[in-house]
Protein backbone atom coordinates (compact mmCIF):
# COMPACT_ATOMS: atom_id res chain seq x y z
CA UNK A 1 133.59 87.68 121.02
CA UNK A 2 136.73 89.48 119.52
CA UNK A 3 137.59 92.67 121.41
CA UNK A 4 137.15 94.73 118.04
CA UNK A 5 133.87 93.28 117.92
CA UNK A 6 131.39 95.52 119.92
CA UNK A 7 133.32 98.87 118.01
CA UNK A 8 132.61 97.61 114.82
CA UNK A 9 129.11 97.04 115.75
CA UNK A 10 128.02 100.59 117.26
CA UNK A 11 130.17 101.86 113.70
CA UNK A 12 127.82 99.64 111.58
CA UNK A 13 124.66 100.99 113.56
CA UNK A 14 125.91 104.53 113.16
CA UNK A 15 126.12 104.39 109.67
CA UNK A 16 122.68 102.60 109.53
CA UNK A 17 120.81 105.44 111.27
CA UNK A 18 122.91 107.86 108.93
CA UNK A 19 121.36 106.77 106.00
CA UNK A 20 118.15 105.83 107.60
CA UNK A 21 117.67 109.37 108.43
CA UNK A 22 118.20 108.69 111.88
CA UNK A 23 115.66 108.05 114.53
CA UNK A 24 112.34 110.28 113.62
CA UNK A 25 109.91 111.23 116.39
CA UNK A 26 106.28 109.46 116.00
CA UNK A 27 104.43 110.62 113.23
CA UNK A 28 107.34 112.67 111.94
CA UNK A 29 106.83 113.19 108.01
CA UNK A 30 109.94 112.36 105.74
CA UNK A 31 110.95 115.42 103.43
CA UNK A 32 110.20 114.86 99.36
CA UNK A 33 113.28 113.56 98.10
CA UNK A 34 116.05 115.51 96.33
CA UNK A 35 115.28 115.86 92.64
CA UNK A 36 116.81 117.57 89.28
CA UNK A 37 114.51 120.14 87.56
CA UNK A 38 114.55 120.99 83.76
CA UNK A 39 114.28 124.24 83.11
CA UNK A 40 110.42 123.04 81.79
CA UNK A 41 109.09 121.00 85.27
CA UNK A 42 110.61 124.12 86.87
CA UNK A 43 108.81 126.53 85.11
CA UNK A 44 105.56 124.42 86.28
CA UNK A 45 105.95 126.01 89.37
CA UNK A 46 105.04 129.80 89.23
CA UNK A 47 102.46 129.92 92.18
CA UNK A 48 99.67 130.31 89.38
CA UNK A 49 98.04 127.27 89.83
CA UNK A 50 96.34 127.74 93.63
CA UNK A 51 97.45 124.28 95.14
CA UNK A 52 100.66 123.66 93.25
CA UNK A 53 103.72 124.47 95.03
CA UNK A 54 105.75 127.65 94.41
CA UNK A 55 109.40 126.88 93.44
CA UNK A 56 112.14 129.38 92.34
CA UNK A 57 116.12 128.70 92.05
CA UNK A 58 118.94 130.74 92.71
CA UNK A 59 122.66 129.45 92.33
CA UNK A 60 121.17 126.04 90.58
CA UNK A 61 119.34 125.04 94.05
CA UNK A 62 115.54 124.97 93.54
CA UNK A 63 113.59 126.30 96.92
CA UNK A 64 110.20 125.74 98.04
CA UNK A 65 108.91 129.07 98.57
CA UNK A 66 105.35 127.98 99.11
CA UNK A 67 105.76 129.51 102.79
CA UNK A 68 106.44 133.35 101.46
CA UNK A 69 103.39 132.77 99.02
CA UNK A 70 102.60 136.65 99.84
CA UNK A 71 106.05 137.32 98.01
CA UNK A 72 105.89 134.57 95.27
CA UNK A 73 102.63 134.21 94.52
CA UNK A 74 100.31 134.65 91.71
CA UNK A 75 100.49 138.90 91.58
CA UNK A 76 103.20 139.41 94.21
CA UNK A 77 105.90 141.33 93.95
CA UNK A 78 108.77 138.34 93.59
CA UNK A 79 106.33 136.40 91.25
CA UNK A 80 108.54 136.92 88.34
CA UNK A 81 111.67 135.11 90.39
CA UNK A 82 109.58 131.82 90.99
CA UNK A 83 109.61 128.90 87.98
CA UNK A 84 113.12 129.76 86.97
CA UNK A 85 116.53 129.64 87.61
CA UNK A 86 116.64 133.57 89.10
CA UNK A 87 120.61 133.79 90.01
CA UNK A 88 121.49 136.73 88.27
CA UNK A 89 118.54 138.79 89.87
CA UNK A 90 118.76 137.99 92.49
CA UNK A 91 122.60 138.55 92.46
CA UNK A 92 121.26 142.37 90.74
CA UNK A 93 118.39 142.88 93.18
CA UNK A 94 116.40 143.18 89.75
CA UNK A 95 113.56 142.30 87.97
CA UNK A 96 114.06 142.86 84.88
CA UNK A 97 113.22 139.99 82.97
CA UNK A 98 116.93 139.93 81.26
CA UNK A 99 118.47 139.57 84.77
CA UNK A 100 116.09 136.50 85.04
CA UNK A 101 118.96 134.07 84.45
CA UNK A 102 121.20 131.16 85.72
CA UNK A 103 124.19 133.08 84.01
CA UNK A 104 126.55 135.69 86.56
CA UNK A 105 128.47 136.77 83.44
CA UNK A 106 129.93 139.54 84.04
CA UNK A 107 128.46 140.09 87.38
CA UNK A 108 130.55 142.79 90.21
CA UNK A 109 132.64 141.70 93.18
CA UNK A 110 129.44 143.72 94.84
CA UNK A 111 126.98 141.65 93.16
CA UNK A 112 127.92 138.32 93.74
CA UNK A 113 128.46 139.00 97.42
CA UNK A 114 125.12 140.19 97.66
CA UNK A 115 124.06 136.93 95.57
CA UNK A 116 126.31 134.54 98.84
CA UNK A 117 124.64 136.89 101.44
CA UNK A 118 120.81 136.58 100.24
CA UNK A 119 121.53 133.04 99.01
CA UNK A 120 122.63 131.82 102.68
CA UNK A 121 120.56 134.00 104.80
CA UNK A 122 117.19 134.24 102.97
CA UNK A 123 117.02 131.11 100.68
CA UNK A 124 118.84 128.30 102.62
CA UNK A 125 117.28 129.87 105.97
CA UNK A 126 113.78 130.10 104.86
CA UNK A 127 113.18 127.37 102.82
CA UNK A 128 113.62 124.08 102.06
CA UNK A 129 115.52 122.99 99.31
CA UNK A 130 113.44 120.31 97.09
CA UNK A 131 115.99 119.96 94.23
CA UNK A 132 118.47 121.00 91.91
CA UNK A 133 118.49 122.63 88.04
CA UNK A 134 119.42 119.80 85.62
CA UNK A 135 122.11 122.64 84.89
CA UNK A 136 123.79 122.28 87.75
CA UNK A 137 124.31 118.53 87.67
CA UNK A 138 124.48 118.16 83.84
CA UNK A 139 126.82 119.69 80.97
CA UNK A 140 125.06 121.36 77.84
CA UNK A 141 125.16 118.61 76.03
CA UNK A 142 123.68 116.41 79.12
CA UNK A 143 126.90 114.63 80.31
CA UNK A 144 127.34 114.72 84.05
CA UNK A 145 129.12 117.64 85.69
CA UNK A 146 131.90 115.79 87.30
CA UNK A 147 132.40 118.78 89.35
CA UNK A 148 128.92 118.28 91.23
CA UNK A 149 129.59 116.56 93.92
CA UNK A 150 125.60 115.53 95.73
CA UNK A 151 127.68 115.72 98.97
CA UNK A 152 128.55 119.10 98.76
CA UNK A 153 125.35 120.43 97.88
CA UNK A 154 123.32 121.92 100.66
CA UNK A 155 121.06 119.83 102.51
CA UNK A 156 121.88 117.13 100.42
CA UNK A 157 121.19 113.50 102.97
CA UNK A 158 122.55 110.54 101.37
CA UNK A 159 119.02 109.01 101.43
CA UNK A 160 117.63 111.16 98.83
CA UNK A 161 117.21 110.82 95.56
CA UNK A 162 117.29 112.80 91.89
């Protein structure tokens, strides 16, 4: 065998597992994969419907916040966040339904530091991510974003899918 030979191989089974996921415990359950939301499949997802899952975005990442149901729920006090793209309240610790927005026009040095802060340590820390808005992938018109890269996304695996 060529000296090279036995490198390339554990390389090649590397990048297997990498894509595979990796190796999974017994009875380990594979997350949904990655989608893209429309602003109408996302606004599905309000926590009205008792069994249907409980999704809200902030910064064009769409969370599962099933978990925090006694938040996000039907009558709760975050309930107007969930089935929408919430950035700018978030950003504006408000909820007024104008601040119920993608758009951070306009937004302070203060607010959008607030927006990184409860972004990375509420959102990404609490719950899992189960897609992106269209919006974030796909120009006004629909085109791609070339600037979204699916790498650089959080929790974005190379196995899932839009």
């Amino acid at each position: 065998m060529a000296p090279g030979w036995r490198r390339s191989s554990l390389a090649a089974l590397a990048l297997v597992l990498a894509l595979a996921g990796g190796p999974r415990a017994a009875g380990a359950e594979r997350a949904a994969p990655v989608r893209l939301f429309t602003e109408e499949e996302l606004a599905r997802y309000t926590g009205e419907e008792e069994e249907q899952p409980i999704y809200l975005a902030v910064k064009g990442v769409v969370f599962d916040v099933t978990s925090g149901k006694e938040f996000y729920g039907r009558g709760a006090p975050y309930n107007a966040l969930t089935g929408k793209d919430s950035t700018r309240g978030v950003a504006k610790m408000s909820l007024d339904p104008a601040d119920l927005t993608h758009d951070t026009t306009g937004l302070t040095a203060k607010e959008l530091a607030a927006l990184d802060d409860v972004f990375t340590q509420v959102y990404k820390a609490k719950y899992p991510i189960v897609g992106y808005t269209a919006r974030r992938a796909l120009n006004e018109d629909g085109s791609p974003n070339l600037d979204f890269k699916p790498e650089d996304q959080p929790h974005f695996n190379m196995k899932d899918e839009f």
